[in-house]
N, C-alpha and C. Protein backbone atom coordinates (compact mmCIF):
# COMPACT_ATOMS: atom_id res chain seq x y z
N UNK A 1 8.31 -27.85 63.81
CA UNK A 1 7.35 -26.78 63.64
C UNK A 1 7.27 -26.05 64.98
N UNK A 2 7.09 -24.99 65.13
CA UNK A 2 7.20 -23.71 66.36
C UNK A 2 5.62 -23.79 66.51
N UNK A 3 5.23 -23.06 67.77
CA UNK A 3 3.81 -22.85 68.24
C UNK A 3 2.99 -22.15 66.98
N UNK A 4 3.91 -21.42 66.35
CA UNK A 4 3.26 -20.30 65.55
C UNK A 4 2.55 -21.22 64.06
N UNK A 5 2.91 -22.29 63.83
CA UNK A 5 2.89 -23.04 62.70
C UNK A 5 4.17 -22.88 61.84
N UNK A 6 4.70 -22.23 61.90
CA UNK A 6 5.84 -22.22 61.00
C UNK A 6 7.02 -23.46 61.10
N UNK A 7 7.91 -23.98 59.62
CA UNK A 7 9.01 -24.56 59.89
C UNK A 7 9.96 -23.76 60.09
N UNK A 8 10.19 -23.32 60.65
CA UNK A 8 11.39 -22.09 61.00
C UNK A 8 12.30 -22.97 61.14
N UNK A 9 12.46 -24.25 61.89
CA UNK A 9 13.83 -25.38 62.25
C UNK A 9 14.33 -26.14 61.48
N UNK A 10 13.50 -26.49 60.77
CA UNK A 10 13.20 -27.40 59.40
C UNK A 10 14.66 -27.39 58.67
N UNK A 11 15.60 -28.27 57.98
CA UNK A 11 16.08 -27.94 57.09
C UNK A 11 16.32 -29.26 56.44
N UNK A 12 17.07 -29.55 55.40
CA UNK A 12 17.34 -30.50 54.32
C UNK A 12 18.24 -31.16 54.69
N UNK A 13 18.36 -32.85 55.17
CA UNK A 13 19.75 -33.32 55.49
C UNK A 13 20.67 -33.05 54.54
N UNK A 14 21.86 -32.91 55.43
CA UNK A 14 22.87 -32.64 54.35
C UNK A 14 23.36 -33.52 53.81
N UNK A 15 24.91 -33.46 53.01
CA UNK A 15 25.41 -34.49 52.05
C UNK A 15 25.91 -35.13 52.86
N UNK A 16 26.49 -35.08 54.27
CA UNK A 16 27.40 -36.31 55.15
C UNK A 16 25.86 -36.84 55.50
N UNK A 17 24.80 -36.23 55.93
CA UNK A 17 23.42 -37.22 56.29
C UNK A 17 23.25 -38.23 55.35
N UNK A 18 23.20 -37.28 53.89
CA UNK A 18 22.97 -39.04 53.09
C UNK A 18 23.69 -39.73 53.00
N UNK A 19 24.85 -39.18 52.78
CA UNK A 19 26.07 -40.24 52.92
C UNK A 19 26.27 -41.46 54.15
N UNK A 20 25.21 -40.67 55.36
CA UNK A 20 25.57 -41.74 56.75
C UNK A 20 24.30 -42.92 55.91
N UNK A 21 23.27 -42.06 55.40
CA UNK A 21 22.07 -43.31 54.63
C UNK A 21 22.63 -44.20 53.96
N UNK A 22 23.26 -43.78 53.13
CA UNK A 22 24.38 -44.86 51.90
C UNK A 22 25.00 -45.73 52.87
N UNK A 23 25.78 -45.21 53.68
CA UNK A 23 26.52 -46.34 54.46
C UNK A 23 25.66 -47.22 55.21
N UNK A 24 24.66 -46.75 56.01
CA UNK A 24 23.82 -47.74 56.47
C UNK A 24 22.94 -48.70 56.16
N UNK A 25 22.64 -48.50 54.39
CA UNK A 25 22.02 -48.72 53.51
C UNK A 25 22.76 -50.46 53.09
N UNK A 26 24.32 -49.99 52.68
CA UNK A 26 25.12 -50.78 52.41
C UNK A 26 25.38 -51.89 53.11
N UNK A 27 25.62 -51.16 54.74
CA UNK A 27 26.07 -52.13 55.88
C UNK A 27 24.26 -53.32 56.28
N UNK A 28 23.91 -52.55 55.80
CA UNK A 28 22.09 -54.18 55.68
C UNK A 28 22.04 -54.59 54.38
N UNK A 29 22.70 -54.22 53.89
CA UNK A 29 22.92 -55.79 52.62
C UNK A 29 23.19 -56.96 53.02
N UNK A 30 23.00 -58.33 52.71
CA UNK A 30 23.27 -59.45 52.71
C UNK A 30 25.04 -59.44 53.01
N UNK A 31 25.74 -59.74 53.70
CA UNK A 31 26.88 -60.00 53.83
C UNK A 31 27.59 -60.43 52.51
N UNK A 32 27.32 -61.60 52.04
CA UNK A 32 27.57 -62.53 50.58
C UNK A 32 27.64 -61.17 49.67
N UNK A 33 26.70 -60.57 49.61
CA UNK A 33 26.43 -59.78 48.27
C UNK A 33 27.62 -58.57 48.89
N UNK A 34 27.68 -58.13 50.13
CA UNK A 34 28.24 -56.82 49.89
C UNK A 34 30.18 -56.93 49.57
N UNK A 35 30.13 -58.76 49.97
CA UNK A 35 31.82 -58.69 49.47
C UNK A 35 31.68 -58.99 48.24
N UNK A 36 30.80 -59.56 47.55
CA UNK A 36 30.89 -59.95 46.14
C UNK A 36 31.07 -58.68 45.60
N UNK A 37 30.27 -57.40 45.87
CA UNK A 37 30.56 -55.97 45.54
C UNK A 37 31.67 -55.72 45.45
N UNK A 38 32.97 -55.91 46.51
CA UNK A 38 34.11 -55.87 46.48
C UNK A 38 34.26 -54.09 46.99
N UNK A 39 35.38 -53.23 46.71
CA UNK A 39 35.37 -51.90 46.64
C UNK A 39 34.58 -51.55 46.00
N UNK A 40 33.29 -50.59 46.92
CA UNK A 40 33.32 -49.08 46.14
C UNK A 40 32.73 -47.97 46.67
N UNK A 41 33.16 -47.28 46.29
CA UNK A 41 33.12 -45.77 46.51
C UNK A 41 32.10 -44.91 46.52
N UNK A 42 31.83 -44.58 47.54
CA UNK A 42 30.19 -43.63 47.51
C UNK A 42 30.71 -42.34 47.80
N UNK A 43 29.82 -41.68 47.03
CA UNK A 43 30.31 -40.27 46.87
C UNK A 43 28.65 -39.24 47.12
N UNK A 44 28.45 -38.59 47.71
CA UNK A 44 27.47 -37.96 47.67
C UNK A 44 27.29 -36.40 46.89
N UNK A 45 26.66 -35.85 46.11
CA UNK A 45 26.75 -34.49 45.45
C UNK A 45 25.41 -33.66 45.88
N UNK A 46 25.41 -32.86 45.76
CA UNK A 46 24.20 -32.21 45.25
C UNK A 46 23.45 -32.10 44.48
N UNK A 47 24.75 -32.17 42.36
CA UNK A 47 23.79 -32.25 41.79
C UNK A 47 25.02 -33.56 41.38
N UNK A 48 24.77 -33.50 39.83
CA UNK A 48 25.84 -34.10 38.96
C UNK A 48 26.49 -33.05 38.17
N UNK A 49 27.30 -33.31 38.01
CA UNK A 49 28.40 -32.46 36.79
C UNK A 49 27.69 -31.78 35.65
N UNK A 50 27.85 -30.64 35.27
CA UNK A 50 27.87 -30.31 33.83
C UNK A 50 27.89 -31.17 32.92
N UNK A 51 28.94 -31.50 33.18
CA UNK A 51 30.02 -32.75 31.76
C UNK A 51 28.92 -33.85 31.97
N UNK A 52 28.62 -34.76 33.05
CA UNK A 52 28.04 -35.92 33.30
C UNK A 52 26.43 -35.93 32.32
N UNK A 53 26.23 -34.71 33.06
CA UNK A 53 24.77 -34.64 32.48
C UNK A 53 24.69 -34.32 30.53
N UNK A 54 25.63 -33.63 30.59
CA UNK A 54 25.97 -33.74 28.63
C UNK A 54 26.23 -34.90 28.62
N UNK A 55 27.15 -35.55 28.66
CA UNK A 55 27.40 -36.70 28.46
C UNK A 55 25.94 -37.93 28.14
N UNK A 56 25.35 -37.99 29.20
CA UNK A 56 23.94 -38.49 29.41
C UNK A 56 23.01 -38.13 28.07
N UNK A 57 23.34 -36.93 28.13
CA UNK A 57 22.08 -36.24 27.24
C UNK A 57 21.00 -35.51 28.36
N UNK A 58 21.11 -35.29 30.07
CA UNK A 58 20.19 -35.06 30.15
C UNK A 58 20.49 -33.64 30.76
N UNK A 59 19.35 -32.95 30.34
CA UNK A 59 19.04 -31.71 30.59
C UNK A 59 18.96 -30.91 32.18
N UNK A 60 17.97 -31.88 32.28
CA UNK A 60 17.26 -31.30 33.97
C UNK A 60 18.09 -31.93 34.96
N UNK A 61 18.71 -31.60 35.84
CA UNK A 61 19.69 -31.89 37.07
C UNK A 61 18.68 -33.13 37.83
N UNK A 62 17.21 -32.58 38.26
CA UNK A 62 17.04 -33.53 39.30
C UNK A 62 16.39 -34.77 38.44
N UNK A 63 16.59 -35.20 37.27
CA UNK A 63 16.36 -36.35 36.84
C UNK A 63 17.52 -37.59 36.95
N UNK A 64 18.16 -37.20 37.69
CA UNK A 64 19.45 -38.24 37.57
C UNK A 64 19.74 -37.74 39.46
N UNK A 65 19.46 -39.20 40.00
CA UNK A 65 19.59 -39.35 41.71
C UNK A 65 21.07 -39.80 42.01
N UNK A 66 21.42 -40.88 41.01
CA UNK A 66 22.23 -41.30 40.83
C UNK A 66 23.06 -41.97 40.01
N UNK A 67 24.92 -42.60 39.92
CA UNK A 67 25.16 -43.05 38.95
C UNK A 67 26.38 -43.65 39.19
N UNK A 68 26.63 -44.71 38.45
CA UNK A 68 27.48 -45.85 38.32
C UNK A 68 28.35 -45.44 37.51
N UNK A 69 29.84 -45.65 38.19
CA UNK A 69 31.06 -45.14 36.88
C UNK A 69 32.08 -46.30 37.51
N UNK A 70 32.55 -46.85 36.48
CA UNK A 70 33.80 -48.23 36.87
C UNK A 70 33.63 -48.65 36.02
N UNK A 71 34.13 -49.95 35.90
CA UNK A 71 34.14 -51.26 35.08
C UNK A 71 33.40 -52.05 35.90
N UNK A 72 32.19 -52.73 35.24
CA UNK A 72 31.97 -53.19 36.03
C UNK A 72 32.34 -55.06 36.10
N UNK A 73 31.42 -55.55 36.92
CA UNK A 73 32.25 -56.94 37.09
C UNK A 73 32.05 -57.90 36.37
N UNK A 74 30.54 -57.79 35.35
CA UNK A 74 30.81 -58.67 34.22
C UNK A 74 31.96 -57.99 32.79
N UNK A 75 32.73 -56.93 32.94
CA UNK A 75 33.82 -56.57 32.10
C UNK A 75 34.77 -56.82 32.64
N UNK A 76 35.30 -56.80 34.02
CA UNK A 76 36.79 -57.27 34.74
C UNK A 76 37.08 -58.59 34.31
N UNK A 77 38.79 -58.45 33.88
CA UNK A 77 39.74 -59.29 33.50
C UNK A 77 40.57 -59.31 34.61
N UNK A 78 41.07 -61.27 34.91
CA UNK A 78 42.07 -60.97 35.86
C UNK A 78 43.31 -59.83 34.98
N UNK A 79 43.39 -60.24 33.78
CA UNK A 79 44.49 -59.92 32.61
C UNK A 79 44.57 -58.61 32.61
N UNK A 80 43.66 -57.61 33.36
CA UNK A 80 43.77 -56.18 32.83
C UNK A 80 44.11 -55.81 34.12
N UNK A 81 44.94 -54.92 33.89
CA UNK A 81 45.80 -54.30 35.10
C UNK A 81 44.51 -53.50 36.11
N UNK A 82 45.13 -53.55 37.37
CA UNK A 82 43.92 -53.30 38.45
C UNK A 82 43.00 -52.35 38.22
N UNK A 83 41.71 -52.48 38.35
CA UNK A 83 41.06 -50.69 37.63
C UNK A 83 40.79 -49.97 39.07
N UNK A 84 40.83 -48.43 38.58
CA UNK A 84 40.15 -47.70 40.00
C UNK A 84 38.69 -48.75 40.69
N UNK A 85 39.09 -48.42 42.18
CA UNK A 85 37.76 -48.81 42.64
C UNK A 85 36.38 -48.21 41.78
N UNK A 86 35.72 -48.63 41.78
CA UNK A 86 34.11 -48.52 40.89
C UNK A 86 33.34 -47.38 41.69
N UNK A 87 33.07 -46.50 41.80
CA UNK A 87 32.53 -45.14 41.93
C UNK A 87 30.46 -45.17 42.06
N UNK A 88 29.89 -44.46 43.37
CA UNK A 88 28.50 -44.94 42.83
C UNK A 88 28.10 -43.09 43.40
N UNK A 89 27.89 -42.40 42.21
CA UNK A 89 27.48 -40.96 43.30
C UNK A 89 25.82 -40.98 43.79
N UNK A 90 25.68 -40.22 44.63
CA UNK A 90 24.37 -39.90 45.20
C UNK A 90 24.16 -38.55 44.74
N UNK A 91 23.04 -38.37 44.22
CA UNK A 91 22.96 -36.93 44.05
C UNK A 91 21.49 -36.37 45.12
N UNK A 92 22.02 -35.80 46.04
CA UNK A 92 21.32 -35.34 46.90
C UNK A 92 19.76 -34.84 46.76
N UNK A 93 20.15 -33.31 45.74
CA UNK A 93 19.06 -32.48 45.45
C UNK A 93 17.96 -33.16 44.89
N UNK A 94 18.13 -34.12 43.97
CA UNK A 94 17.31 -34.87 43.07
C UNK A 94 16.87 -35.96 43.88
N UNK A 95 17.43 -36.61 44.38
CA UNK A 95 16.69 -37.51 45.93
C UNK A 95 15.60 -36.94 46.53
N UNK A 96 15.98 -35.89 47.46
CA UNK A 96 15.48 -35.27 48.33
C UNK A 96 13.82 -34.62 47.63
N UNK A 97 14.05 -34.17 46.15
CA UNK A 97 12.86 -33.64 45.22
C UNK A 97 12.26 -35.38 45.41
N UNK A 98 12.93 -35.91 44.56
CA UNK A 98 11.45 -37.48 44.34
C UNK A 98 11.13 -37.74 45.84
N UNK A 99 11.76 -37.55 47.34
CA UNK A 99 11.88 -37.86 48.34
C UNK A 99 9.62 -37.02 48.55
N UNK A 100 10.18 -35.70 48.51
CA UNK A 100 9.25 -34.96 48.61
C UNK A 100 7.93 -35.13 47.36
N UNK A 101 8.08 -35.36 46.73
CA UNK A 101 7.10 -35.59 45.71
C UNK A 101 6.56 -37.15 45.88
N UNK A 102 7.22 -37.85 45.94
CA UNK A 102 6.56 -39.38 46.00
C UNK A 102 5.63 -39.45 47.67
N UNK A 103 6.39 -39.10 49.10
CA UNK A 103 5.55 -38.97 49.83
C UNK A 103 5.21 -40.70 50.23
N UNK A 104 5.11 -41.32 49.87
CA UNK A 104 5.14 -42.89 49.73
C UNK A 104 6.16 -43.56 50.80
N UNK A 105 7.84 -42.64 51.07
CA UNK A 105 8.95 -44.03 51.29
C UNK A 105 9.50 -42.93 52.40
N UNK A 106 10.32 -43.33 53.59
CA UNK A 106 11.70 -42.67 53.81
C UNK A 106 12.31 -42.22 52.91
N UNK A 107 12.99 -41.33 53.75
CA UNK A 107 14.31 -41.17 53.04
C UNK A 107 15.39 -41.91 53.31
N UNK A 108 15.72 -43.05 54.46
CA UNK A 108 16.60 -43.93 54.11
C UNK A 108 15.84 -45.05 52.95
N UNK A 109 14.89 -45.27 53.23
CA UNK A 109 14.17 -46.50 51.86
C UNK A 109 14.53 -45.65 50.57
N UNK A 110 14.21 -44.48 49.91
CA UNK A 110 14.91 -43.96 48.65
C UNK A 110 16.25 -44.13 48.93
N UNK A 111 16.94 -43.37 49.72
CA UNK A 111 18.49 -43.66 49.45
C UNK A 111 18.96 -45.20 49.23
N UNK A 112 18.64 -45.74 49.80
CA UNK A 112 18.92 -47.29 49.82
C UNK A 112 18.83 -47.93 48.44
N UNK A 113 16.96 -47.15 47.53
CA UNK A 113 16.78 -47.90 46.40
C UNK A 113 17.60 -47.71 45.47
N UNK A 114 18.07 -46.35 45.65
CA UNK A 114 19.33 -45.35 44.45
C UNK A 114 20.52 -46.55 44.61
N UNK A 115 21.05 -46.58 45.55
CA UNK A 115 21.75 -47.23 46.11
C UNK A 115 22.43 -48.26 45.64
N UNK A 116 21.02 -49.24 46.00
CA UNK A 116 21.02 -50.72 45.55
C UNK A 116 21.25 -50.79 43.56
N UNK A 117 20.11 -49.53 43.56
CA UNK A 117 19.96 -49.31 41.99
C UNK A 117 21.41 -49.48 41.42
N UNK A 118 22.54 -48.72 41.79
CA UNK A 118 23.89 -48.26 41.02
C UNK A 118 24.51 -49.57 41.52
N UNK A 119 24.54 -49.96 42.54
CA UNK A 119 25.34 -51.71 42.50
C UNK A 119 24.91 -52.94 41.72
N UNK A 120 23.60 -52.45 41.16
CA UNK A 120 23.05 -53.25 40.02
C UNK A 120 23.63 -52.91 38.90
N UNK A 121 23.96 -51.96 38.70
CA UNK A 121 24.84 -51.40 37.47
C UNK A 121 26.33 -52.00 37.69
N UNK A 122 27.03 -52.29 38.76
CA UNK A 122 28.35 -52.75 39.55
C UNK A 122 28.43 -53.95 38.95
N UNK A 123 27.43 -54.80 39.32
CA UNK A 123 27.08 -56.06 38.84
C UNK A 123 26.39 -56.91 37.55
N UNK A 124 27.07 -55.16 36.41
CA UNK A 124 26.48 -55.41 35.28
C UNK A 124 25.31 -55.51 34.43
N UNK A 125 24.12 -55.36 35.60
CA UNK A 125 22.66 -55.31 35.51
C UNK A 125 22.56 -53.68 34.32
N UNK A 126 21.39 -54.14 33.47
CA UNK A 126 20.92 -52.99 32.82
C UNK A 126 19.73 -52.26 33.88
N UNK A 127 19.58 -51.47 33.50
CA UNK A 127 17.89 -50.65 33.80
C UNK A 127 17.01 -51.51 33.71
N UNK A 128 16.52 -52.02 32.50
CA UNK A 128 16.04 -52.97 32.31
C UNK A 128 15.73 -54.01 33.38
N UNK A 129 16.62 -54.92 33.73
CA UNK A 129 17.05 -55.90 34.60
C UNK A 129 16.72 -55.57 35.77
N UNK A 130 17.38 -54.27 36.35
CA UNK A 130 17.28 -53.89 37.62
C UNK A 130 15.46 -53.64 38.10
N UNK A 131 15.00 -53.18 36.96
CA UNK A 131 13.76 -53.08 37.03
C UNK A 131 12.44 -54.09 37.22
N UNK A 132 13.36 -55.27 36.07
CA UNK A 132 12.40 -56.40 36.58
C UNK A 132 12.10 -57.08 37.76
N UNK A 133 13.79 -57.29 38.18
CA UNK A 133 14.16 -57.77 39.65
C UNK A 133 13.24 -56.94 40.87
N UNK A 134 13.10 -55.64 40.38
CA UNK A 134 12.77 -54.60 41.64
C UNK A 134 11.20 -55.14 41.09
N UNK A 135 10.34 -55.21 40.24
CA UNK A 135 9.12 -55.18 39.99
C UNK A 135 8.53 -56.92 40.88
N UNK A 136 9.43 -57.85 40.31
CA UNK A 136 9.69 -59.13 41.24
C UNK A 136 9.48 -59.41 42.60
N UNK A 137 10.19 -58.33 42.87
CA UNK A 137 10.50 -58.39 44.86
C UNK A 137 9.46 -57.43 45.56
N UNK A 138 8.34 -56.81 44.47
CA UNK A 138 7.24 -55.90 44.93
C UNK A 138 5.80 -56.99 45.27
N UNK A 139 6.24 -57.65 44.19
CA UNK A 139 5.07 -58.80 43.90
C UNK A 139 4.93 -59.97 44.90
């Protein structure tokens, strides 16, 4: 903020900023857990795809922070030929909105929860699941 009151300096980390969050996010995981993760791929966006969000069914861009695309590891066969590394995007814009509206967390603590959220999906976890576990570790 300037003398005058204004944010004139102010701006929105960018997509390599969250992306440095994701990585730092990752690298304070439990050691055990982050090789059990094995490969994967963080990708940061702005929003999500056209296609993704049809796909979904969902309408509004900033309702979806993030998302899990692979096989994940309760479906891997040694028997099935190698799959792409497992994919986790960040979607920036929609972060950064619940970031500002919740008011409650960092923004490395949201990035981290998105985060953690889509390697729960890695590891085969539903919504569901991921939710209880997260409601668990509040308590």
């Amino acid at each position: 903020m300037n003398e005058s009151g204004e944010w004139t300096d102010a701006r929105a980390p960018s997509l390599d900023e969250i992306a440095a969050l994701a990585d730092a996010a990752f690298a304070a995981l439990p050691p055990a857990f982050r090789r059990q993760a094995g490969e994967i791929v963080f990708r940061v966006d702005d929003y999500a795809s056209e296609q993704v969000l049809d796909e979904l069914g969902i309408e509004d861009p900033f309702e979806l922070t993030g998302l899990y695309q692979g096989v994940d590891l309760g479906r891997r066969s040694v028997l099935d030929p190698s799959p792409e590394p497992a994919r986790i995007f960040l979607y920036r814009r929609p972060i950064l909105d619940e970031w500002a509206e919740r008011g409650d967390v960092t923004l490395g603590e949201l990035v981290s929860h998105v985060l953690v959220h889509e390697i729960g999906h890695h590891f085969a976890l539903s919504d569901e699941q991921i939710d209880a576990i997260e409601a668990r570790s509040e308590t």
